[in-house]
C-alpha atoms as a PDB file:
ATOM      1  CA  UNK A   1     -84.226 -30.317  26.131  1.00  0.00           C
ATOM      2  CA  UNK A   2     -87.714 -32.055  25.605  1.00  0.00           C
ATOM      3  CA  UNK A   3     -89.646 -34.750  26.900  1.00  0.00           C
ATOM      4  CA  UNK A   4     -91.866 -36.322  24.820  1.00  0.00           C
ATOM      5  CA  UNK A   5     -95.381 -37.673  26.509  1.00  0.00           C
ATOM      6  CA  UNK A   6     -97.801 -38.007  23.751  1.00  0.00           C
ATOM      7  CA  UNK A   7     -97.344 -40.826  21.522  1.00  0.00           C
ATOM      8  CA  UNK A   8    -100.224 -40.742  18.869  1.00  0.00           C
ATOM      9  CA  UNK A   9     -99.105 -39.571  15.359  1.00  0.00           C
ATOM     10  CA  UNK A  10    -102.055 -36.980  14.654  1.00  0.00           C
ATOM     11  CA  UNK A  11    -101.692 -33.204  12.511  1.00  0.00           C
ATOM     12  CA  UNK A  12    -101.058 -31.328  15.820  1.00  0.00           C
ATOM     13  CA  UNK A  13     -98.809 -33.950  17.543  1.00  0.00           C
ATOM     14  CA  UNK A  14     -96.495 -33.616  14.613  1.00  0.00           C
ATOM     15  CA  UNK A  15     -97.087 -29.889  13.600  1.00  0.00           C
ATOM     16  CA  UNK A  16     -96.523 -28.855  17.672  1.00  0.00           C
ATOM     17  CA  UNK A  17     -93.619 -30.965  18.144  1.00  0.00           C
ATOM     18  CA  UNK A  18     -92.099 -29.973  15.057  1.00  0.00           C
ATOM     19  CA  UNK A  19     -92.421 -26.532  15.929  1.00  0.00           C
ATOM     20  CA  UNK A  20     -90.661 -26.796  19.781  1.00  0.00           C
ATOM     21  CA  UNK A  21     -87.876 -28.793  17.907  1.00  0.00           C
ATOM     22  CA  UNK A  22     -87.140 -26.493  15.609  1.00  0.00           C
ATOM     23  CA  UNK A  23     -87.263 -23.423  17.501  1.00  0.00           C
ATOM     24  CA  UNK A  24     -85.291 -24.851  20.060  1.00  0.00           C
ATOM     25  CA  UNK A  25     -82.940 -25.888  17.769  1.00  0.00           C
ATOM     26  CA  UNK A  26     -82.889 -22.863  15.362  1.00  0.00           C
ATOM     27  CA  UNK A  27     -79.658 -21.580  15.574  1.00  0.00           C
ATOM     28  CA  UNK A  28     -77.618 -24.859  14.964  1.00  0.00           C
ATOM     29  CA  UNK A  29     -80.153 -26.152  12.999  1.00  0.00           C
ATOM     30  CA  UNK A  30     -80.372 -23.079  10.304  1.00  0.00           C
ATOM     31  CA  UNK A  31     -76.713 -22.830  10.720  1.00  0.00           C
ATOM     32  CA  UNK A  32     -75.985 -26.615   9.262  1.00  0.00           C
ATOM     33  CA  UNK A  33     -78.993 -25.801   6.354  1.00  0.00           C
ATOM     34  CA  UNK A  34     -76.940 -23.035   5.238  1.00  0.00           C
ATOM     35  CA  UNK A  35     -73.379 -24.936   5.132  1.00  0.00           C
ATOM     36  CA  UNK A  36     -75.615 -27.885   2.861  1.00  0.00           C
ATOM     37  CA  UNK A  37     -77.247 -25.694   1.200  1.00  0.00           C
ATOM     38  CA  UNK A  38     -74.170 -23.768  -0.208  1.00  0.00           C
ATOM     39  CA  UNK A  39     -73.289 -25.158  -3.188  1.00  0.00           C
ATOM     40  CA  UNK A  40     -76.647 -24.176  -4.543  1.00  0.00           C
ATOM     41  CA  UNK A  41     -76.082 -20.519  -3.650  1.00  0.00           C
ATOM     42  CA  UNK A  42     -72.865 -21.095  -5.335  1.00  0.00           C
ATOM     43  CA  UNK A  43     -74.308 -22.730  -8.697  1.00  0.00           C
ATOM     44  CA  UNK A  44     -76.973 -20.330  -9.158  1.00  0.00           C
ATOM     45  CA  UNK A  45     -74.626 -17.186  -8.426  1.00  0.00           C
ATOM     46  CA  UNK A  46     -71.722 -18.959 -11.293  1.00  0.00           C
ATOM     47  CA  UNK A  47     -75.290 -19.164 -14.126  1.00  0.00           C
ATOM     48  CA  UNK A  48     -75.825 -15.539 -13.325  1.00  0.00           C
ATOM     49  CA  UNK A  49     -79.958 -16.334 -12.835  1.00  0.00           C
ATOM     50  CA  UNK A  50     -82.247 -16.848  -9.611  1.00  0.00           C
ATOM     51  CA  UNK A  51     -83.577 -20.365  -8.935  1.00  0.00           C
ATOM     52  CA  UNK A  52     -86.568 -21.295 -10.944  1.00  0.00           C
ATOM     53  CA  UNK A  53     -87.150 -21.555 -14.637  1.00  0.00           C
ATOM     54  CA  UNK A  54     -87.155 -24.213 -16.919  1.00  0.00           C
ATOM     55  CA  UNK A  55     -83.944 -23.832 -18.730  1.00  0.00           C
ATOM     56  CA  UNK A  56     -81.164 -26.494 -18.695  1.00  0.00           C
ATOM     57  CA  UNK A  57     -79.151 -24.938 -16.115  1.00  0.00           C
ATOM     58  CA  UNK A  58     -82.107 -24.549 -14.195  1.00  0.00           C
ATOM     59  CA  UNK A  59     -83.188 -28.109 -14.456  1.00  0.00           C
ATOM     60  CA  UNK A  60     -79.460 -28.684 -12.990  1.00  0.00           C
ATOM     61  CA  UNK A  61     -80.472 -26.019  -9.881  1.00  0.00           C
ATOM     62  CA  UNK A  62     -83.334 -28.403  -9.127  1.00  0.00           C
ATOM     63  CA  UNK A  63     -81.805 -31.794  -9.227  1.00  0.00           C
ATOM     64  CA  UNK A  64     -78.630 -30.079  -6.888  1.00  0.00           C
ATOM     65  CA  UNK A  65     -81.711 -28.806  -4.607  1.00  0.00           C
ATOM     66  CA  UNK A  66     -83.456 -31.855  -4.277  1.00  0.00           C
ATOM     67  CA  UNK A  67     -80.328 -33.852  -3.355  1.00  0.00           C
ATOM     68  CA  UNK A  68     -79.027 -30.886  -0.811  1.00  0.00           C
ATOM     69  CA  UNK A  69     -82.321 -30.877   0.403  1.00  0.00           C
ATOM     70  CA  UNK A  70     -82.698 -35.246   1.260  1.00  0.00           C
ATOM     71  CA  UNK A  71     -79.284 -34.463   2.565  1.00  0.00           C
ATOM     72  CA  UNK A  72     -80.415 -31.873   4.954  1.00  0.00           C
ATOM     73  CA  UNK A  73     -83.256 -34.267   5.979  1.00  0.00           C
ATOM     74  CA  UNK A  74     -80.581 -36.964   6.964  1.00  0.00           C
ATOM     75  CA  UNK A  75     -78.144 -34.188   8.680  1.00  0.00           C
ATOM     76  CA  UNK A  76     -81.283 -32.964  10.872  1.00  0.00           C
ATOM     77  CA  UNK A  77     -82.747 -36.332  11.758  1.00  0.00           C
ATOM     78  CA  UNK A  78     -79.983 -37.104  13.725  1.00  0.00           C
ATOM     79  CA  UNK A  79     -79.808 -33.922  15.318  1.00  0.00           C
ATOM     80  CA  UNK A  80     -83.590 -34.360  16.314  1.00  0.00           C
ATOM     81  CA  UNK A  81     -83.716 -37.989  17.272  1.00  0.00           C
ATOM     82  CA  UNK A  82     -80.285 -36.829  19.808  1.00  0.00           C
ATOM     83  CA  UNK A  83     -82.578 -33.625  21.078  1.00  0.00           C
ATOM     84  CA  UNK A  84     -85.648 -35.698  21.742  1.00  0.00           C
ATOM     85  CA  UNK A  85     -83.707 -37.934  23.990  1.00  0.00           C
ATOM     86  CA  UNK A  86     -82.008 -35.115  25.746  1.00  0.00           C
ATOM     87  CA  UNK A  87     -78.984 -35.073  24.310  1.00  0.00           C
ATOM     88  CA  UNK A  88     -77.554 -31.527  22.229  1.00  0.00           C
ATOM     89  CA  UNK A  89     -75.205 -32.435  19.547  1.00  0.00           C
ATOM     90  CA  UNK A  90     -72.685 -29.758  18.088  1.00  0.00           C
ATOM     91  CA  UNK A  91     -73.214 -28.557  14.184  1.00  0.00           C
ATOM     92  CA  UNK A  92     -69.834 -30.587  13.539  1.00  0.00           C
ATOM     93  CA  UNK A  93     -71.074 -33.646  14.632  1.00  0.00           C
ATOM     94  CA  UNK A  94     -74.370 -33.294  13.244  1.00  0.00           C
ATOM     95  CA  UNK A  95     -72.468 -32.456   9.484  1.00  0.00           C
ATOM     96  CA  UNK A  96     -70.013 -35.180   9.870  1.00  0.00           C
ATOM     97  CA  UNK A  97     -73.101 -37.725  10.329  1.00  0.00           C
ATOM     98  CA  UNK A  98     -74.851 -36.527   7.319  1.00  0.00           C
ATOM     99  CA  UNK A  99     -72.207 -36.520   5.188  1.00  0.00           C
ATOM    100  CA  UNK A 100     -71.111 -40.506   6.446  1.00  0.00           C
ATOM    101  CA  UNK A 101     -75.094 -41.355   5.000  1.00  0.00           C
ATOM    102  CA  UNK A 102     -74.331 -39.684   1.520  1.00  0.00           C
ATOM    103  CA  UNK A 103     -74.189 -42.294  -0.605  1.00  0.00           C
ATOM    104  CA  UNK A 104     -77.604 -44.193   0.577  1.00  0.00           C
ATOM    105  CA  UNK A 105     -79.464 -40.613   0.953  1.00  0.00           C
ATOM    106  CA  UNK A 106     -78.459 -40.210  -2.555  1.00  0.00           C
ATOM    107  CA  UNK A 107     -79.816 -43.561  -3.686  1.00  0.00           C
ATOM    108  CA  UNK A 108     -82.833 -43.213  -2.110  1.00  0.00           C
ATOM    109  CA  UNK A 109     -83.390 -38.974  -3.070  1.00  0.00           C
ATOM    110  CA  UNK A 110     -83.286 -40.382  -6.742  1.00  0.00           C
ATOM    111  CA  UNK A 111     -85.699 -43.158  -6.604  1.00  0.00           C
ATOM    112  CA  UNK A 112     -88.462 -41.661  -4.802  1.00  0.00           C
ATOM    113  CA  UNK A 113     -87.854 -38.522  -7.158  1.00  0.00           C
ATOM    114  CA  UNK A 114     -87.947 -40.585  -9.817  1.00  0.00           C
ATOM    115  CA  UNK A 115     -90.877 -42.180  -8.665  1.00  0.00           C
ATOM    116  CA  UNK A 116     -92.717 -39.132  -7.564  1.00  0.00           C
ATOM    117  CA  UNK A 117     -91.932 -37.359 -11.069  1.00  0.00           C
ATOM    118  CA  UNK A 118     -93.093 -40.354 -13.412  1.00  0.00           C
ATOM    119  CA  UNK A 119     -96.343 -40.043 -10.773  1.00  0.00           C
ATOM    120  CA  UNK A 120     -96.611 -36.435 -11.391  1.00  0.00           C
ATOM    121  CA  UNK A 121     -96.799 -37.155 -15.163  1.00  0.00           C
ATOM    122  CA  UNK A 122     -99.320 -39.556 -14.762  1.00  0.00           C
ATOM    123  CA  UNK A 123    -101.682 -36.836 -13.828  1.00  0.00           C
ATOM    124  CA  UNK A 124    -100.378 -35.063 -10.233  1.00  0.00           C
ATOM    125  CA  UNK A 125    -102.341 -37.023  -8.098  1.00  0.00           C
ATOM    126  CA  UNK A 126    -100.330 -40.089  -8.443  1.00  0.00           C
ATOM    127  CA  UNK A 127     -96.865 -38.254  -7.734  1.00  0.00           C
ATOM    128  CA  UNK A 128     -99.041 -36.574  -4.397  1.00  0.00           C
ATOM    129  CA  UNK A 129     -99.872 -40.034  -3.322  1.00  0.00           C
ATOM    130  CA  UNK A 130     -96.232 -41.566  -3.824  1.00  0.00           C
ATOM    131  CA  UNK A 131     -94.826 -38.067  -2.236  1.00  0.00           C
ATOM    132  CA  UNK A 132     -96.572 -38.878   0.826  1.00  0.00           C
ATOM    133  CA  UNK A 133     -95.899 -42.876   1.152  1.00  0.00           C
ATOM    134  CA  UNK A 134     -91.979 -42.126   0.818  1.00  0.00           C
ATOM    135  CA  UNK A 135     -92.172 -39.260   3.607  1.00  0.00           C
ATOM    136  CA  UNK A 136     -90.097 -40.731   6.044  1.00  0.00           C
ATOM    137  CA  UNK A 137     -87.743 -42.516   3.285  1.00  0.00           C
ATOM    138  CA  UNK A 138     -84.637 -40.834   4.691  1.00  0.00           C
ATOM    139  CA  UNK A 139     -85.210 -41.134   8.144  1.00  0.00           C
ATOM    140  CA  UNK A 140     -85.511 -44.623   7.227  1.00  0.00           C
ATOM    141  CA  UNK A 141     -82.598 -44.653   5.977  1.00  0.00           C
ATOM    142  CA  UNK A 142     -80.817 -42.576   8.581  1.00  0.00           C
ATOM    143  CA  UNK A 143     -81.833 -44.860  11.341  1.00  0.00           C
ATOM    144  CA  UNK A 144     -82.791 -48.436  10.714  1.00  0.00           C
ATOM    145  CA  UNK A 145     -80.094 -48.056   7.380  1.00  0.00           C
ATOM    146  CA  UNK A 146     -81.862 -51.058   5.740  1.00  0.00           C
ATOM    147  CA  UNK A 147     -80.802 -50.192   1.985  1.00  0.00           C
ATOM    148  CA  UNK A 148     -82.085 -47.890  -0.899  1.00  0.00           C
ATOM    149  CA  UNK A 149     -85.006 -49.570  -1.620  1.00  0.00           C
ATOM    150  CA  UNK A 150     -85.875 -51.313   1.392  1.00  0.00           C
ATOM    151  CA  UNK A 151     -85.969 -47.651   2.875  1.00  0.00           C
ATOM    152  CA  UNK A 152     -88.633 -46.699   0.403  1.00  0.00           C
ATOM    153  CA  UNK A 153     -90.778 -49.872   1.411  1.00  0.00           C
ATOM    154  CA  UNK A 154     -90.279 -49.344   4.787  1.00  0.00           C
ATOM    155  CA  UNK A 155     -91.353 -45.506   4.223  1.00  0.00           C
ATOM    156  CA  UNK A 156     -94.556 -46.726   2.592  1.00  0.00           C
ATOM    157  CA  UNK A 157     -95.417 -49.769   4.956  1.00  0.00           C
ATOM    158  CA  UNK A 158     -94.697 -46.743   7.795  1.00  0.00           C
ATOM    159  CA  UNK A 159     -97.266 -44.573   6.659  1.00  0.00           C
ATOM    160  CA  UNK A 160    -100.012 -47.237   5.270  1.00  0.00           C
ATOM    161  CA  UNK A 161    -103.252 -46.156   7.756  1.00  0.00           C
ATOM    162  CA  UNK A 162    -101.822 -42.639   8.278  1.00  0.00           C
ATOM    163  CA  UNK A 163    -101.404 -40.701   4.757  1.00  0.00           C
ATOM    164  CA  UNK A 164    -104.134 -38.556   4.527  1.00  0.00           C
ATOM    165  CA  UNK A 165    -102.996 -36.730   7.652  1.00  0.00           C
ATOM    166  CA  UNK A 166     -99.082 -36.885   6.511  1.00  0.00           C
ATOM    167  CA  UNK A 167    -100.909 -34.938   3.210  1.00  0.00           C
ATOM    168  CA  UNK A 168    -102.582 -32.428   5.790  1.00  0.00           C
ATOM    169  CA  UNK A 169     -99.107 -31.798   7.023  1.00  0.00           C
ATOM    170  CA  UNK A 170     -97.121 -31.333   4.084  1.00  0.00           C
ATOM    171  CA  UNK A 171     -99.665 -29.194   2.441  1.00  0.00           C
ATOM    172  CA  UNK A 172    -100.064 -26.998   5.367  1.00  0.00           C
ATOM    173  CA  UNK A 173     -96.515 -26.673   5.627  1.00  0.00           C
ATOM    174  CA  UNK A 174     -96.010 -26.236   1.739  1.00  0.00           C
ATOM    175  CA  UNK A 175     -98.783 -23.223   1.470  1.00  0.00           C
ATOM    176  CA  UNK A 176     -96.369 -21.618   4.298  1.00  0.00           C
ATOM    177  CA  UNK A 177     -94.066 -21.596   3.219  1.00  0.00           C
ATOM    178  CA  UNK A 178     -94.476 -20.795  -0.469  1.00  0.00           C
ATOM    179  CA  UNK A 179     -97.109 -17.700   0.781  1.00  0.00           C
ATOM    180  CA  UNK A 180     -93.614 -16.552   3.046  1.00  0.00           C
ATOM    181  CA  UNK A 181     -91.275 -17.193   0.106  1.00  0.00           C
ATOM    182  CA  UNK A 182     -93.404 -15.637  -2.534  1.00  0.00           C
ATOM    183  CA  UNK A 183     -93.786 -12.160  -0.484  1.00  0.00           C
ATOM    184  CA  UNK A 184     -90.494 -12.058   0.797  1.00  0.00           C
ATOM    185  CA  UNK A 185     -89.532 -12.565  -2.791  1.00  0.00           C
ATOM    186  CA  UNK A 186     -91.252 -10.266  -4.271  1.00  0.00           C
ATOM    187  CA  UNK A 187     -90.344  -8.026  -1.957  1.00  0.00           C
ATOM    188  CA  UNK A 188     -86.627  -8.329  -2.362  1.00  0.00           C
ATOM    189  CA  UNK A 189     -86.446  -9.090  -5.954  1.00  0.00           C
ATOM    190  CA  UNK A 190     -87.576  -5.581  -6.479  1.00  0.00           C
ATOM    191  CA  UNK A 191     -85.461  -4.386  -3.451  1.00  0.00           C
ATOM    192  CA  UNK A 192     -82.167  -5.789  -4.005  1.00  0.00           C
ATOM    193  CA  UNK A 193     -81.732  -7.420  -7.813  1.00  0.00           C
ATOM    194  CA  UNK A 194     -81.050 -11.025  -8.835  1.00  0.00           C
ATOM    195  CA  UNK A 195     -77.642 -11.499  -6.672  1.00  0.00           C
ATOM    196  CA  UNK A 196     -79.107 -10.303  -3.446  1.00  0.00           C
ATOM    197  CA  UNK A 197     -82.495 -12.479  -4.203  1.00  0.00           C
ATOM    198  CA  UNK A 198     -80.235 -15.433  -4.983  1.00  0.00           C
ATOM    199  CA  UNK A 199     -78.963 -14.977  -1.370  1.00  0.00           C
ATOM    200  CA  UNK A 200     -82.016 -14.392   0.024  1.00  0.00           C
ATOM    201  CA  UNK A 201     -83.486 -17.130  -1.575  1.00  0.00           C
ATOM    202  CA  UNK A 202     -80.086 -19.460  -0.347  1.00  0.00           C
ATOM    203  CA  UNK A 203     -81.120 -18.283   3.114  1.00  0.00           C
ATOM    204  CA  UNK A 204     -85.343 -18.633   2.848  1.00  0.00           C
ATOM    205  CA  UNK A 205     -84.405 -22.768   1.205  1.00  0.00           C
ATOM    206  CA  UNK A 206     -81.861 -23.188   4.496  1.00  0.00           C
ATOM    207  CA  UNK A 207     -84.270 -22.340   6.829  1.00  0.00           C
ATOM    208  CA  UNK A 208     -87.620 -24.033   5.404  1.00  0.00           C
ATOM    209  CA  UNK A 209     -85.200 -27.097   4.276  1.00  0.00           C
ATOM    210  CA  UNK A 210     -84.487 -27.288   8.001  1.00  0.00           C
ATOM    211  CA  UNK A 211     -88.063 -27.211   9.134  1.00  0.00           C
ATOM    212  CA  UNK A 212     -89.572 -29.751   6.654  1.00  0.00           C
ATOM    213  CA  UNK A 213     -86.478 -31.788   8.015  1.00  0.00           C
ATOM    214  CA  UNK A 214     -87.370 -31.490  11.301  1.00  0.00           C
ATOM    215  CA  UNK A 215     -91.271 -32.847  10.928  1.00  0.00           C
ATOM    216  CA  UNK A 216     -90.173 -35.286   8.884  1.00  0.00           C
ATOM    217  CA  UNK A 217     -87.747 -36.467  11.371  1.00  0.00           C
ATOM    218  CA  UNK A 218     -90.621 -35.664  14.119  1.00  0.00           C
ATOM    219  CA  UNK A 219     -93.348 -37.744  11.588  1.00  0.00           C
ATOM    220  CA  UNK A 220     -91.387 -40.831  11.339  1.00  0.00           C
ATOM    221  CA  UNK A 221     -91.116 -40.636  15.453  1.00  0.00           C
ATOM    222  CA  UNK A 222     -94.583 -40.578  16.365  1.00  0.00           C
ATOM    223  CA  UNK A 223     -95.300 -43.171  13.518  1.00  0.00           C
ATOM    224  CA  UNK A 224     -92.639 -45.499  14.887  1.00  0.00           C
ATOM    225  CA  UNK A 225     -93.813 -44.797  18.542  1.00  0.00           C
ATOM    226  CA  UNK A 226     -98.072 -45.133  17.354  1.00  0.00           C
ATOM    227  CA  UNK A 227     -97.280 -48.462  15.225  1.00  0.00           C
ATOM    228  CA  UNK A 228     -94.723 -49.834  16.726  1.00  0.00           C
ATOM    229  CA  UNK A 229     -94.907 -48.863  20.666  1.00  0.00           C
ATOM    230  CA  UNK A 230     -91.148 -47.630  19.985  1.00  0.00           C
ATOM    231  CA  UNK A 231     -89.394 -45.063  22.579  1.00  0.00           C
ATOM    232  CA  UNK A 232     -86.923 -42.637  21.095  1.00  0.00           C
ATOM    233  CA  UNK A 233     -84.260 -43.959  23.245  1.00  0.00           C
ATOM    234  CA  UNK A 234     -84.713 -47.123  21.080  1.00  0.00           C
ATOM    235  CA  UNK A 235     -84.681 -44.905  17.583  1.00  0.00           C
ATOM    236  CA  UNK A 236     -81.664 -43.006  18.751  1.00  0.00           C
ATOM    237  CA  UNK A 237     -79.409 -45.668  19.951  1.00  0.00           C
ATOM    238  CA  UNK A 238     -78.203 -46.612  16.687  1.00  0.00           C
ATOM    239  CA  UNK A 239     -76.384 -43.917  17.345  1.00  0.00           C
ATOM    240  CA  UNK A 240     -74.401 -44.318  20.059  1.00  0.00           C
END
């Protein structure tokens, strides 16, 4: 269990929180990631090639990714919100919630990709900047379950004053774990061949999924709690 005592969204508020969550949770947590994240292993396994590229089929693997992945950040959310109140939920319950949420995770995985790809084209920066103000889109969604795009205003009114440290976060995190996933996939690529680096690779997206889940789910906390003067009991009893 964990107490939380520290209110003030700030880089290592979120970053050590994230961290205790997640390792405290890493067994359940990685176990649900790899049951979401299956039907990718299963896609890219059936096209015969690893995930990357920029082939058709490929293209597919990413969109499937992206939505597995928003998915996962619903799934975990709850399961985060229940263990910073003090309450352990089992991996059941925890799948059975993210799968009720489909449908609006869906909705709102495709507009702010949308939106964060047509910003991307519009020179990177752009897509950085919308990346950021939709970072807590899904637990938006997950708890206050205001609609598709009211979610992705809320996200952005959320993180108004408070973006350029969000960016600190998800860069650190992102040169992580792409350092990790490019030596370990190096590594195995050479080691164990295409099939075995698709599995590896299923197993390296389940377990970073799960962590970018969890400080997003953490993130949208302390914002909630710094803006708002919100208590997690208040967050989490939508769910009871």
């Amino acid at each position: 269990m964990t107490s939380i005592t520290q209110k003030q969204f700030s880089f290592g508020t979120v970053i050590s929180e994230s961290f205790s969550v997640f390792f405290s949770n890493l067994v359940p947590f990685c176990i649900v990631a790899l049951i979401l994240m299956a039907p990718l292993l299963v896609y890219d396994l059936a096209i015969g090639t690893p995930t990357g590229g920029f082939s058709p089929s490929q293209l597919l693997a990413f969109v499937i990714q992206s939505v597995l992945t928003q998915l996962l950040v619903a799934t975990i959310s709850f399961a985060t919100f229940q263990y910073l109140r003090g309450q352990q939920v089992s991996i059941g319950e925890c799948l059975s919630r993210g799968l009720s949420l489909i449908a609006p995770v869906i909705g709102v995985a495709f507009l702010a990709g949308l939106a964060v790809g047509i910003g991307m084209i519009l020179l990177i920066i752009p897509g950085i900047i919308v990346a950021v103000m939709l970072w807590v889109a899904i637990p938006v969604a997950v708890v206050e379950r205001p609609g598709v795009i009211e979610s992705l205003k809320r996200s952005a009114d959320l993180t108004k004053g408070q973006r350029w440290t969000i960016f600190g976060i998800v860069l650190v995190i992102g040169i992580i774990l792409a350092v990790i996933g490019a030596i370990l996939g190096g590594i195995l690529v050479a080691a164990i061949g295409f099939t075995g680096l698709s599995i590896a690779l299923w197993v390296l997206n389940a377990i970073f999924g799960a962590f970018s889940a969890t400080t997003a789910a953490v993130g949208y906390y302390f914002l909630r709690a710094t803006k708002e003067g919100i208590d997690i009991g208040d967050i989490a009893k939508v769910f009871d």
